[in-house]
Protein backbone atom coordinates (compact mmCIF):
# COMPACT_ATOMS: atom_id res chain seq x y z
CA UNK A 1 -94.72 95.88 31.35
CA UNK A 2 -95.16 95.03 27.82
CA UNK A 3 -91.72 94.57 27.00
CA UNK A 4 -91.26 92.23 30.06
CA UNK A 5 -93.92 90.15 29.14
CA UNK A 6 -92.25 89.81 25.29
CA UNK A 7 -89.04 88.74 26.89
CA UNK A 8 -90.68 86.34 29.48
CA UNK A 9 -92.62 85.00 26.40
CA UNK A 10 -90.01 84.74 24.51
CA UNK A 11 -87.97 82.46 27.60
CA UNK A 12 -90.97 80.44 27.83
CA UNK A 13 -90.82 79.64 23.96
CA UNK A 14 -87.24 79.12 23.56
CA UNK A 15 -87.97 76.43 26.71
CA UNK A 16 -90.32 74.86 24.92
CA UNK A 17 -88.72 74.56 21.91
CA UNK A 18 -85.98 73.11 23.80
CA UNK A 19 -88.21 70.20 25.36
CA UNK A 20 -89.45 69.04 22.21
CA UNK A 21 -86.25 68.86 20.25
CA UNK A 22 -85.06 66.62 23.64
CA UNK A 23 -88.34 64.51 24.19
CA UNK A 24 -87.66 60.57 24.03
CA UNK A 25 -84.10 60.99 24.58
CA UNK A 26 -82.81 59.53 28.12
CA UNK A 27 -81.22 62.28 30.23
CA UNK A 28 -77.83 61.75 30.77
CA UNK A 29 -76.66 60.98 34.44
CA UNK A 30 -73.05 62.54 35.66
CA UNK A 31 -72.79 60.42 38.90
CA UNK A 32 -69.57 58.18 38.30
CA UNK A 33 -69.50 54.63 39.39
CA UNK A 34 -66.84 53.36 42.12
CA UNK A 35 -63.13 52.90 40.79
CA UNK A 36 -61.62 49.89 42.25
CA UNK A 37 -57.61 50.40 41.24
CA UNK A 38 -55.97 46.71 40.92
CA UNK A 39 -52.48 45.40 40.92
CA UNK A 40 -52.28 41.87 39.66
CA UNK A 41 -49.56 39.46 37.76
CA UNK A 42 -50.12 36.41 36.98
CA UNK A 43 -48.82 33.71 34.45
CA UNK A 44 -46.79 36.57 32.44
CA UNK A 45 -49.65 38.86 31.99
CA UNK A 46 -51.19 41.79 33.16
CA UNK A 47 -54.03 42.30 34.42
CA UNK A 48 -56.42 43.65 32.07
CA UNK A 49 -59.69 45.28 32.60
CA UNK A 50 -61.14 44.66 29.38
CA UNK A 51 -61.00 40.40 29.90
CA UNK A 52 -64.51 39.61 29.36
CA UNK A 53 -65.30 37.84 32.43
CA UNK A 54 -63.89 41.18 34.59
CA UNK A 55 -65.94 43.24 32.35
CA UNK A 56 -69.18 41.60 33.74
CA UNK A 57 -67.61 41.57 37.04
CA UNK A 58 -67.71 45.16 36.54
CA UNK A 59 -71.14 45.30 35.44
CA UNK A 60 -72.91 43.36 37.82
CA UNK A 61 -71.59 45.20 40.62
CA UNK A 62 -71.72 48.61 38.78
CA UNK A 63 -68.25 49.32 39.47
CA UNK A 64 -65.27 50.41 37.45
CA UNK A 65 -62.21 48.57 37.43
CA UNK A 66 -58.00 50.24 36.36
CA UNK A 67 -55.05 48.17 36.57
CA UNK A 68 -52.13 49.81 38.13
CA UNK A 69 -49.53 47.59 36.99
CA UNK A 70 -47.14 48.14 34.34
CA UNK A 71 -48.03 46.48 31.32
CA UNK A 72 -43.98 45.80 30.49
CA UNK A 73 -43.86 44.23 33.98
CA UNK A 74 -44.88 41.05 33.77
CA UNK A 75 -42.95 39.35 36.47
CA UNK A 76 -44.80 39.08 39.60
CA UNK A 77 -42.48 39.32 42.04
CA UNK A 78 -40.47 42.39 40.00
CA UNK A 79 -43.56 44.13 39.71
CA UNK A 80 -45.14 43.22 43.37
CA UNK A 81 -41.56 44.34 45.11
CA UNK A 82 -41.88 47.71 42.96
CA UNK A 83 -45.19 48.73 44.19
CA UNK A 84 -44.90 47.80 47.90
CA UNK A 85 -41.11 50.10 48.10
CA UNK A 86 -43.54 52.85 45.94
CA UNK A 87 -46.09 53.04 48.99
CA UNK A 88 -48.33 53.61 46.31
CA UNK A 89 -50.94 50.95 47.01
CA UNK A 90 -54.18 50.54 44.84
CA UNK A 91 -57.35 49.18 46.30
CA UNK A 92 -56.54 45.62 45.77
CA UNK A 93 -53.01 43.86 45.59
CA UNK A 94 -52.82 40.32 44.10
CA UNK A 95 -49.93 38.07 44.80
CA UNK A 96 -48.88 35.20 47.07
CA UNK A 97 -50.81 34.37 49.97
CA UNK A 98 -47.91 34.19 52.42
CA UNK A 99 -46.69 37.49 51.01
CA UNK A 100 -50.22 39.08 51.52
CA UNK A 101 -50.20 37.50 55.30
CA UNK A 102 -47.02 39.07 55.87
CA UNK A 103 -48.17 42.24 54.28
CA UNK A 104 -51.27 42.32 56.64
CA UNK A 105 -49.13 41.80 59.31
CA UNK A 106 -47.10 44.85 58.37
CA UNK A 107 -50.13 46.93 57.79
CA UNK A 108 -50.12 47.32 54.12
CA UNK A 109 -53.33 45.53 53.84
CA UNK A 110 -55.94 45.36 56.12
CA UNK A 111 -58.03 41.92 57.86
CA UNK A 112 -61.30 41.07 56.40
CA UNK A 113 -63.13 39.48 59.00
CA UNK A 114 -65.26 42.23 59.53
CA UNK A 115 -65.81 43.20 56.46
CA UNK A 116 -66.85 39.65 55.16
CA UNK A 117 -69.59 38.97 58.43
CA UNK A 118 -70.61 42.09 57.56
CA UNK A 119 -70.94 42.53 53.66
CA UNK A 120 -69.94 39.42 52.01
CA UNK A 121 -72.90 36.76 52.95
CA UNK A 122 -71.46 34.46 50.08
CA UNK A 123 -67.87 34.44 51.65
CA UNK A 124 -69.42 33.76 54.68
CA UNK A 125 -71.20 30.41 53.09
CA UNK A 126 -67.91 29.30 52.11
CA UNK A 127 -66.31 29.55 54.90
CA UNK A 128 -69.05 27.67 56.50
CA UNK A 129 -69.80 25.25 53.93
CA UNK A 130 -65.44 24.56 53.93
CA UNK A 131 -63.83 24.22 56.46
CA UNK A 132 -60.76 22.70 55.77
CA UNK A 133 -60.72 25.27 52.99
CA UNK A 134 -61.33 28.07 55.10
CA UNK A 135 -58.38 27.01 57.57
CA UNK A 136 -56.43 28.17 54.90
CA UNK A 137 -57.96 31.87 55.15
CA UNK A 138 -56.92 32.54 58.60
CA UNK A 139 -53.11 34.01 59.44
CA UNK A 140 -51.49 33.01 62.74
CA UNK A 141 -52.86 36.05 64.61
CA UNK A 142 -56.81 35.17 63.66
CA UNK A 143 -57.58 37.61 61.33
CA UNK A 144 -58.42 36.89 57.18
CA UNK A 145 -55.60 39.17 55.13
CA UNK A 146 -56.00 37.21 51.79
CA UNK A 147 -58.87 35.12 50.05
CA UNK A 148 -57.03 32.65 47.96
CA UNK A 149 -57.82 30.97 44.34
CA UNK A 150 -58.88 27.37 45.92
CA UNK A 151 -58.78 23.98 43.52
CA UNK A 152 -61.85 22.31 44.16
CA UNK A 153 -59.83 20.11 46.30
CA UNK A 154 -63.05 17.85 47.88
CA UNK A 155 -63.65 16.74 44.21
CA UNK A 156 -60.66 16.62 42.40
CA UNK A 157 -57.07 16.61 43.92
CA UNK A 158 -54.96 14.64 41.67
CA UNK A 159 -52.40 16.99 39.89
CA UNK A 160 -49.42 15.42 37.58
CA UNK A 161 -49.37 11.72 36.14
CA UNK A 162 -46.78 9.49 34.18
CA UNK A 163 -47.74 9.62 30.29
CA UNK A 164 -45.97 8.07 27.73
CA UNK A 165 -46.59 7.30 23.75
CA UNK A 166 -48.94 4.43 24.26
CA UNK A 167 -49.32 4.24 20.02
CA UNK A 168 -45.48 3.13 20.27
CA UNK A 169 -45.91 0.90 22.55
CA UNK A 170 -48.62 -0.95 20.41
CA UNK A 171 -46.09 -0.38 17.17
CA UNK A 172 -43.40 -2.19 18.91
CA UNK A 173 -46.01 -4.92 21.18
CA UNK A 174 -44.48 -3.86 24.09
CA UNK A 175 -47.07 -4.09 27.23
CA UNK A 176 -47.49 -0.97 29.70
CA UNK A 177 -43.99 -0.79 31.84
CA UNK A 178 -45.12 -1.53 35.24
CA UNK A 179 -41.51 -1.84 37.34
CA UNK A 180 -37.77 -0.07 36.68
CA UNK A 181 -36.38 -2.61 35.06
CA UNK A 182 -39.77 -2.89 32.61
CA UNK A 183 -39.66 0.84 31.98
CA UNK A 184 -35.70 0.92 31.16
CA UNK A 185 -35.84 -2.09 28.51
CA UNK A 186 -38.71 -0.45 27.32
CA UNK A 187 -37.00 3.30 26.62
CA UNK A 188 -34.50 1.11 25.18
CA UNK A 189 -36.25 -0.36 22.56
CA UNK A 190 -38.46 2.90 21.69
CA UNK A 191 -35.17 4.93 20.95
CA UNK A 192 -33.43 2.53 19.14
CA UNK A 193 -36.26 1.15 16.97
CA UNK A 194 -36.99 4.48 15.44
CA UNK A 195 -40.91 4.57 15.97
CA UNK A 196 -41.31 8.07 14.43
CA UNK A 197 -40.13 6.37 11.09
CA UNK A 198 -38.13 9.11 10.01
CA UNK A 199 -34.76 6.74 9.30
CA UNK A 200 -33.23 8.53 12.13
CA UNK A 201 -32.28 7.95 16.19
CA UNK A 202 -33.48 11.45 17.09
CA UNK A 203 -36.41 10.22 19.70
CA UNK A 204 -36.36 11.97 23.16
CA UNK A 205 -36.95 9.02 26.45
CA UNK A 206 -38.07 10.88 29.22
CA UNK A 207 -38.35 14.52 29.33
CA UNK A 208 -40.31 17.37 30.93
CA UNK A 209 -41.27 21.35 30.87
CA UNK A 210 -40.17 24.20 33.17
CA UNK A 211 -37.18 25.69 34.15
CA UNK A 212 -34.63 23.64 35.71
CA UNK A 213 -35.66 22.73 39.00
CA UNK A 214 -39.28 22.10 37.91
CA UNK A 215 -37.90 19.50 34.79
CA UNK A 216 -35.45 18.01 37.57
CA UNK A 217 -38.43 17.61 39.71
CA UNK A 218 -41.03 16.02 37.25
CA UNK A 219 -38.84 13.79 36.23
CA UNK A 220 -37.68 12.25 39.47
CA UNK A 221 -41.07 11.74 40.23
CA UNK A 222 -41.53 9.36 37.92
CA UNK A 223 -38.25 7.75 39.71
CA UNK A 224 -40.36 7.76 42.70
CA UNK A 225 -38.80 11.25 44.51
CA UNK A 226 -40.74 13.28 46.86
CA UNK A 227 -40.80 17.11 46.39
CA UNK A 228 -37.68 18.89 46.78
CA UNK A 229 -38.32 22.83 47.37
CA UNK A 230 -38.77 25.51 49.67
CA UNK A 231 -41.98 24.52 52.32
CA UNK A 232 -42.83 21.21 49.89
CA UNK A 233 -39.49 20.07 50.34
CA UNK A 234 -41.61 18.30 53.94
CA UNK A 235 -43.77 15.69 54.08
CA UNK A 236 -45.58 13.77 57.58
CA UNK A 237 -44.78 10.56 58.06
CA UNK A 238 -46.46 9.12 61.34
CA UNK A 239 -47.22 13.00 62.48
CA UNK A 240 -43.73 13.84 62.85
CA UNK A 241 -42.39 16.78 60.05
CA UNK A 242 -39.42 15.14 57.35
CA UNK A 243 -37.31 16.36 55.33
CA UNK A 244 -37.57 14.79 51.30
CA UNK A 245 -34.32 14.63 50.51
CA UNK A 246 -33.46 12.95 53.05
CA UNK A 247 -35.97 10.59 52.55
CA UNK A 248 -34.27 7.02 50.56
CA UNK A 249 -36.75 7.44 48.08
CA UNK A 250 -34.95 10.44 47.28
CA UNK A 251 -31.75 8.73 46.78
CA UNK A 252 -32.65 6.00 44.89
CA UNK A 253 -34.56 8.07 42.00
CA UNK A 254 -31.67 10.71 41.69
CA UNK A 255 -28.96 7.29 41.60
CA UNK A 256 -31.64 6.17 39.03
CA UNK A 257 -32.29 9.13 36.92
CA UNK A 258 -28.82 10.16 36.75
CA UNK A 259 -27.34 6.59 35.15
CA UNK A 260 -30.57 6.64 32.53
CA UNK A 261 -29.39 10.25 31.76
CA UNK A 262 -26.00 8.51 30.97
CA UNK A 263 -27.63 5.86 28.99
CA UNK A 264 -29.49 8.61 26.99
CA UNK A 265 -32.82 7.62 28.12
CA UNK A 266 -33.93 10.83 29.37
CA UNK A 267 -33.25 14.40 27.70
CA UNK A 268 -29.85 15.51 27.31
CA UNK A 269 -31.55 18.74 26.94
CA UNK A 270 -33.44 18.52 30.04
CA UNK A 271 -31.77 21.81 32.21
CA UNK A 272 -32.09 23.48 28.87
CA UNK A 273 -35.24 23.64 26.75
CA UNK A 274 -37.86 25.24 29.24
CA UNK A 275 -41.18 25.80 29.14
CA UNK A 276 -41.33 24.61 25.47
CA UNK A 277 -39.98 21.19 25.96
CA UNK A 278 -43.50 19.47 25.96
CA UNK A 279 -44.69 21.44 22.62
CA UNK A 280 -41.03 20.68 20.83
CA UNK A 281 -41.03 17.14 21.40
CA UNK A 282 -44.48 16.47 20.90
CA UNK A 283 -45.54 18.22 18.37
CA UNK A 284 -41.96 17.46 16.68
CA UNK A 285 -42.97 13.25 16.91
CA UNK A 286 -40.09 13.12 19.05
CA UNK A 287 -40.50 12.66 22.72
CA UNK A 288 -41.95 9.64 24.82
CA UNK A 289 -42.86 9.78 28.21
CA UNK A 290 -42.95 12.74 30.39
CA UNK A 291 -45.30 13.69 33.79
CA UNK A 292 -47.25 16.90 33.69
CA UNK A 293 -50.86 18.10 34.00
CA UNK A 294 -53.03 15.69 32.30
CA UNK A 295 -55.54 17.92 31.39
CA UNK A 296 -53.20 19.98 28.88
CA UNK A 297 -50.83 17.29 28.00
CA UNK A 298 -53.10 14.99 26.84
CA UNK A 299 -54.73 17.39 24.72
CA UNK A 300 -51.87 17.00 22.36
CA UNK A 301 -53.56 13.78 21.06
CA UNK A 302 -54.95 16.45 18.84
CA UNK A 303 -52.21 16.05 16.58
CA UNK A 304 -53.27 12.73 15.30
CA UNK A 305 -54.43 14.56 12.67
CA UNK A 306 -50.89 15.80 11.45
CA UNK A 307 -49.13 12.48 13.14
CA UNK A 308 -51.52 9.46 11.57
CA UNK A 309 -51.69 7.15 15.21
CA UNK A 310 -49.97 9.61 17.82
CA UNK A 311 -51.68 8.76 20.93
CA UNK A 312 -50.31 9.60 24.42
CA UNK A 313 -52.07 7.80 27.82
CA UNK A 314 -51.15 8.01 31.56
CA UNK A 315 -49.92 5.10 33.39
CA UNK A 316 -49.76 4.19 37.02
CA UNK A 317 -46.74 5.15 38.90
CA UNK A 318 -44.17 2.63 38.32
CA UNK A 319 -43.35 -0.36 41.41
CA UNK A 320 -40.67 -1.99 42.84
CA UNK A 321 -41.40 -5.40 41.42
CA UNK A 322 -42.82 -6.39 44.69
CA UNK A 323 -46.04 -4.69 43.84
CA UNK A 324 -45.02 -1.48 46.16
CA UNK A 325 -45.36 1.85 44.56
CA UNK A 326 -42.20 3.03 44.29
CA UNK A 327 -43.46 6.52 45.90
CA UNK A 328 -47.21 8.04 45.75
CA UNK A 329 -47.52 11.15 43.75
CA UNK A 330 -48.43 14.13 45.21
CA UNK A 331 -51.67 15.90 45.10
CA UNK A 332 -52.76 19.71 44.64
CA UNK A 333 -52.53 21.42 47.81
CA UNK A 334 -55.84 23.41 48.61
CA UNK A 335 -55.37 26.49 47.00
CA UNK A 336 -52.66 28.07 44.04
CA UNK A 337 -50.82 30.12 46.49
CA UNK A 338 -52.16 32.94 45.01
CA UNK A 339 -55.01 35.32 46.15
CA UNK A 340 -55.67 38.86 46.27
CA UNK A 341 -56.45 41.77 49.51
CA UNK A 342 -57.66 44.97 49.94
CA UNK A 343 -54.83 47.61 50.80
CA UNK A 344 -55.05 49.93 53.72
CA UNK A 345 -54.96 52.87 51.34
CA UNK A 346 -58.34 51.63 50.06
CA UNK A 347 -61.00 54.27 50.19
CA UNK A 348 -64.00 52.17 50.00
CA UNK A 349 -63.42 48.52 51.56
CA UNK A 350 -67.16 48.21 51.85
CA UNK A 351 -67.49 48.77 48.08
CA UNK A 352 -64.14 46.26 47.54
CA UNK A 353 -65.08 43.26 50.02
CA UNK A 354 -68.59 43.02 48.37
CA UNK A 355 -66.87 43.22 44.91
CA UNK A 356 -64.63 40.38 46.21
CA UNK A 357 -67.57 38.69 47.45
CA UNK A 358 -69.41 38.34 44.32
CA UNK A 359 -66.82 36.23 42.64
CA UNK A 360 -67.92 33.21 45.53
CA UNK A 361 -71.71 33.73 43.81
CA UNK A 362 -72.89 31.25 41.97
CA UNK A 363 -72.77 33.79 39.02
CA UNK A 364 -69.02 35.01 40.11
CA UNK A 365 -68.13 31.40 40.83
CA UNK A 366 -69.82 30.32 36.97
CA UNK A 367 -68.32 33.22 35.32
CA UNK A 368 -64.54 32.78 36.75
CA UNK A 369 -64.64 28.73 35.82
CA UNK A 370 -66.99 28.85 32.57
CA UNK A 371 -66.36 32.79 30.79
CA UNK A 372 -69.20 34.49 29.56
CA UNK A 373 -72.65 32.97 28.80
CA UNK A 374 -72.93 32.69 24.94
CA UNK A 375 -69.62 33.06 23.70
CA UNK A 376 -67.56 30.74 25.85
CA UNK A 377 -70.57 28.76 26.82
CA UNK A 378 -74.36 27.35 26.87
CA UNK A 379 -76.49 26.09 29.88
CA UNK A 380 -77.12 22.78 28.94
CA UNK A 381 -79.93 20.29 31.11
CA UNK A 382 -78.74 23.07 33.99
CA UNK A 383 -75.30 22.82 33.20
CA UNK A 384 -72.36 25.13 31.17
CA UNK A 385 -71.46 23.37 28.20
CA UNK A 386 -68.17 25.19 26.44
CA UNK A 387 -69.01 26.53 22.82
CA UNK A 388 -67.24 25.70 19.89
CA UNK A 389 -65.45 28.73 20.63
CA UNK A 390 -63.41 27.25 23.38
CA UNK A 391 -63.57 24.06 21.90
CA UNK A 392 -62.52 24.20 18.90
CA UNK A 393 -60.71 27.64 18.60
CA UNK A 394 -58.31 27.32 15.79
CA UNK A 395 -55.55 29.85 17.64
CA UNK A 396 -55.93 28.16 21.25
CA UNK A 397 -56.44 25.40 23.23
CA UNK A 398 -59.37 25.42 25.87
CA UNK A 399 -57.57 26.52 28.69
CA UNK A 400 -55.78 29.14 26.95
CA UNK A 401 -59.14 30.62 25.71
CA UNK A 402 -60.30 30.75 28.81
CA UNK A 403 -57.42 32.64 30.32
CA UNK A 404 -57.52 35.43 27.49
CA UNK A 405 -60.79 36.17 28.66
CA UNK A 406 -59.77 36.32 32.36
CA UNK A 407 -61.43 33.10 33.46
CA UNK A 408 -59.45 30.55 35.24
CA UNK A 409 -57.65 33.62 36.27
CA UNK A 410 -55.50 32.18 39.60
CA UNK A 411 -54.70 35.55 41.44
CA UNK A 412 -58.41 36.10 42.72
CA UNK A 413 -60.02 35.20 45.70
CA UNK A 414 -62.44 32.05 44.24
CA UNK A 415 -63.11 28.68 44.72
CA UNK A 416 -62.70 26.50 41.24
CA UNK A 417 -65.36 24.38 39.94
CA UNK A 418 -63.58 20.68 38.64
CA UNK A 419 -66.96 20.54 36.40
CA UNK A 420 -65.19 22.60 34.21
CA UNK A 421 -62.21 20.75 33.60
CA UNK A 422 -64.36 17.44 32.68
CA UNK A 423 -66.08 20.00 30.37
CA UNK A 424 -62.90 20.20 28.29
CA UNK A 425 -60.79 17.51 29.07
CA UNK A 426 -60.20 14.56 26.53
CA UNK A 427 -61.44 11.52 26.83
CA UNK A 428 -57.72 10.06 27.65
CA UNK A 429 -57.69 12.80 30.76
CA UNK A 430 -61.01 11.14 32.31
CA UNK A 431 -59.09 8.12 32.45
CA UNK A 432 -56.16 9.16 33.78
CA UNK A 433 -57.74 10.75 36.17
CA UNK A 434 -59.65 7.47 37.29
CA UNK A 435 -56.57 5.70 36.83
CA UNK A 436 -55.00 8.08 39.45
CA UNK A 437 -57.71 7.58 42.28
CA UNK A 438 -56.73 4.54 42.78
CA UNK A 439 -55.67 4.05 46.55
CA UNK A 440 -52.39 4.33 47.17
CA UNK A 441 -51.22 6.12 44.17
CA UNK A 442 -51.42 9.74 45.35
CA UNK A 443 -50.17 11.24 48.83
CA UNK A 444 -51.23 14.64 50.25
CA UNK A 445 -49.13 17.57 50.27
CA UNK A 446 -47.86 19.18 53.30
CA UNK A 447 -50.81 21.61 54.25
CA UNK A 448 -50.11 25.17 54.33
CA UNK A 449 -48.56 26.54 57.53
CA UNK A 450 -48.54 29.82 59.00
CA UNK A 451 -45.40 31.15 61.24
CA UNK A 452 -44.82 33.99 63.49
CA UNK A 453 -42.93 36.33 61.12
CA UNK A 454 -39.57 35.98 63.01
CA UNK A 455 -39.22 32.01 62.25
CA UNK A 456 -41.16 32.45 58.64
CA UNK A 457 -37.86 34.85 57.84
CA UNK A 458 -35.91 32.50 59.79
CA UNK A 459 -36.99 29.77 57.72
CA UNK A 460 -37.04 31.60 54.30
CA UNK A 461 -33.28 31.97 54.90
CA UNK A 462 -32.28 28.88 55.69
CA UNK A 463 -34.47 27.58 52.42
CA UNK A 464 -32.93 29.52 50.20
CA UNK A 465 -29.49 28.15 50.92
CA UNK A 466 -30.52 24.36 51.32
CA UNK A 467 -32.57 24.86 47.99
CA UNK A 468 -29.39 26.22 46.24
CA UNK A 469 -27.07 23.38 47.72
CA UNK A 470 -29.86 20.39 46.42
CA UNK A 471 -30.34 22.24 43.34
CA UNK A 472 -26.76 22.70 42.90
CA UNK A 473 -25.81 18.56 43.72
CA UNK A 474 -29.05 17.59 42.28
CA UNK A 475 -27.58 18.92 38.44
CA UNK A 476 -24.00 17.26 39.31
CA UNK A 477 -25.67 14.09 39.81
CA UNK A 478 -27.23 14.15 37.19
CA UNK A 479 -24.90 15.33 34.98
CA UNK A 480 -22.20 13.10 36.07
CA UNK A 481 -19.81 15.65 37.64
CA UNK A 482 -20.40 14.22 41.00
CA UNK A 483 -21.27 10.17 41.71
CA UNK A 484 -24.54 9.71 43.90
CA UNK A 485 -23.54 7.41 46.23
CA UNK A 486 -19.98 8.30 46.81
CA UNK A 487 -20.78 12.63 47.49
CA UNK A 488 -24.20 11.35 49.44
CA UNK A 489 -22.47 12.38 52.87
CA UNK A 490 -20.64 14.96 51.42
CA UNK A 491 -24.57 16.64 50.44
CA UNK A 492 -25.94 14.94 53.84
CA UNK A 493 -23.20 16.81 56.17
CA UNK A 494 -23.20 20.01 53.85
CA UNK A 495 -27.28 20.56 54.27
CA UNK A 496 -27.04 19.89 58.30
CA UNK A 497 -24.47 22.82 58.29
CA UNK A 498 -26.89 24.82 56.65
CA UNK A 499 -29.21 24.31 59.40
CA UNK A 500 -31.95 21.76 58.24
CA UNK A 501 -32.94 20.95 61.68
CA UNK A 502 -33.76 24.22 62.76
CA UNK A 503 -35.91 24.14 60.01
CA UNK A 504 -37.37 21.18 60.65
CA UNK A 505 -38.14 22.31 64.10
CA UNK A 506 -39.91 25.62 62.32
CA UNK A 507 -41.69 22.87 60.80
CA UNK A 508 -42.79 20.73 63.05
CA UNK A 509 -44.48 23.40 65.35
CA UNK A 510 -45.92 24.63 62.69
CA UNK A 511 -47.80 21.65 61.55
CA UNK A 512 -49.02 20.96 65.31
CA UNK A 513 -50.26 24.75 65.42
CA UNK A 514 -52.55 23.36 61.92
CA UNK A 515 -53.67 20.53 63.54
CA UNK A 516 -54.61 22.95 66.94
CA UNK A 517 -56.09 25.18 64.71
CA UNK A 518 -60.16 25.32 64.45
């Protein structure tokens, strides 16, 4: 007896002992937090768990958060094509909507409705609070596959303007080109006077970013040309679906554009320099007019500082000397045609949809458009106000610090605030963008339509080939291997082989299934 009580003693002791050497320290807890796997792509990147914005998405709805994609694969469609053959699906899958729709449709992801009346009351607000947004939501058969990125589109839709060096025009007392003829003598003038003051003829007219359908494109808008590709290649005119090529605005800016590219005015470069045009020739002193977001281009005015007076401004489309725009510009569509689902190898959709649903919070909805409280910004009289951080971040421009950080991040489900925007923007954006609300200098975009999968791949095919073919004559034009008005036919007859009216009849009942549509 006496020896058990020494060793149950001695138990009791060594316990003791044991509690005070732990008291005050927290005990540690082993149960894991949700994993939420993501693929995602967007702009060139990866997604990347550690951007600050999905860290505290992470935190605030104590859930972990892996990306699945490659980090050497940073082309979207490479990268989404790999892991749909793979059958290896992650919990949430970020890529086009249409893609997404098609994927629901297929099974690979699954439809939301229930999941959002049940567990995603903020969703649910949206939906009711937007309407026309929500349209957007909703695939042919009813159901909710995909929640998009959405532009603010009720507050802000204006997308790309016509800027030019206004600090040359003032050099040279030339007033703001208003017609054709205006804006021709004036390109004139510019590159032969030598405004840069360098003692050489090495100025750049007209010019634009992108590869080269999306430089082809910019710059025949200024000519007045309607959008040329894929589903945007349609516009309505009097409820009844057209095609823009066809269109006479079409073939007057591409007759234009191509005998000012012989003249010299515009780029002889243009097919070539990519998504670096706008930073070479701007930041070189050497290029003049251009159209592209306003928000980022006329940031450049920054450089005054290393070019005494440089000083770009928007100007209203140009007119047909009649007073006529020549063509409205077009607006941003509702959303970025890019959004994100849950798979149907998801193990926990409950846990996913109200992960998904935090991001339409006020605090999601803040953090996406603003960053993080205190490093990207302050709340000032009740409203974010960037930090010098953003603003004056000797590495990047605004927008570019945002994205590191995973804000402004277009391949979530979210609804952007334009408040941000005018929390950056220059002073020369905030008049462009007044400049541009003026009636009857934008026109809306085609809305997005939804097909029964048959005439969507129906349609997809015939696109592809059309889009090759105007691409293709588009370039010749313009390069002077083919003459406008003499191969016109040729093009017309060539595109009707290729089926355009089928298409347009795709079209059209798609558009009167949107209008049907609740």
């Amino acid at each position: 007896m006496k020896k058990g009580y020494r060793i149950m003693l001695l138990v009791a002791v060594t316990f003791a002992l044991l509690f005070v050497g732990c008291k005050g320290k927290k005990p540690e807890v082993s149960a894991e937090k949700p994993l939420i796997t993501i693929h995602m792509v967007v702009n060139g990147m990866v997604f990347d768990e550690n951007w600050d914005v999905f860290k505290l998405s992470a935190e605030k709805n104590n859930v972990t958060l892996k990306s699945v994609a490659s980090k050497n694969d940073t082309d979207k469609t490479q990268a989404y094509n790999l892991m749909v053959a793979s059958q290896n699906l992650p919990d949430i899958i970020s890529y086009t909507t249409s893609d997404l729709e098609l994927l629901g449709i297929e099974g690979g992801v699954i439809p939301l409705n229930d999941l959002i009346e049940k567990y995603a009351p903020n969703i649910k607000r949206f939906i009711t609070e937007h309407p026309r947004l929500a349209k957007d939501m909703y695939a042919l058969d009813g159901k909710i596959y995909v929640l998009p990125c959405y532009y603010d589109y009720e507050n802000m839709r204006i997308a790309e303007v016509i800027m030019i060096r206004s600090d040359w025009l003032k050099k040279f007392n030339l007033p703001v080109p208003r017609t054709l003829p205006e804006m021709e003598k004036t390109l004139t003038t510019l590159l032969n006077g030598d405004p840069n003051g360098n003692g050489r003829k090495d100025e750049v007219g007209i010019f634009a970013r992108g590869n080269p359908y999306d430089a082809m494109r910019r710059v025949l808008a200024i000519f007045g040309a309607r959008q040329y590709e894929g589903a945007a290649s349609f516009f309505v005119d009097n409820g009844k679906i057209s095609y823009a090529p066809f269109d006479p605005t079409f073939r007057r800016a591409v007759e234009t554009a191509a005998r000012w590219y012989t003249k010299g005015l515009i780029d002889k470069e243009l097919f070539t320099r990519g998504n670096s045009a706008r930073d070479q020739l701007l930041s070189t002193n050497l290029g003049v007019m251009t159209s592209d977001w306003p928000g980022s281009t006329l940031s450049y005015n920054q450089l005054s500082s290393a070019i005494p007076g440089f000083e770009l401004e928007a100007i209203p489309p140009l007119e047909d000397g009649n007073g006529n725009i020549l063509s409205k510009l077009p607006v941003r569509n509702t959303h970025d045609e890019m959004g994100w689902s849950i798979s149907s190898k998801a193990k926990d959709p409950v846990t996913v949809i109200k992960f998904m649903d935090w991001w339409f919070s006020e605090e999601g909805r803040r953090a996406w458009n603003f960053g993080i409280e205190g490093k990207h910004y302050t709340m000032v009289n009740g409203k974010p106000e960037f930090t010098d951080f953003v603003m004056k971040n000797p590495d990047k421009g605004p927008l570019d610090v945002l994205r590191a950080a995973g804000a402004q991040c277009s391949a979530i489900g979210v609804h952007q605030d334009v408040n941000y925007e005018y929390a950056w923007i220059p002073e020369a954006t905030k008049r462009a963008y007044k400049m541009y609300s003026t009636p009857g200098y934008l026109e809306d975009c085609i809305p997005f339509l939804k097909y029964p999968v048959e005439e969507k791949n129906e349609f997809n095919k015939i696109m592809v080939t059309i889009n090759q073919t105007t691409d293709e004559y588009v370039q010749k034009w313009m390069l002077g291997a083919l003459d406008v008005n003499k191969s016109w036919d040729a093009y017309v007859k060539r595109v009707k082989g290729q089926e355009i009216d089928r298409a347009l009849e795709i079209q059209q009942k798609a558009y009167e299934r949107f209008l049907s549509s609740k």
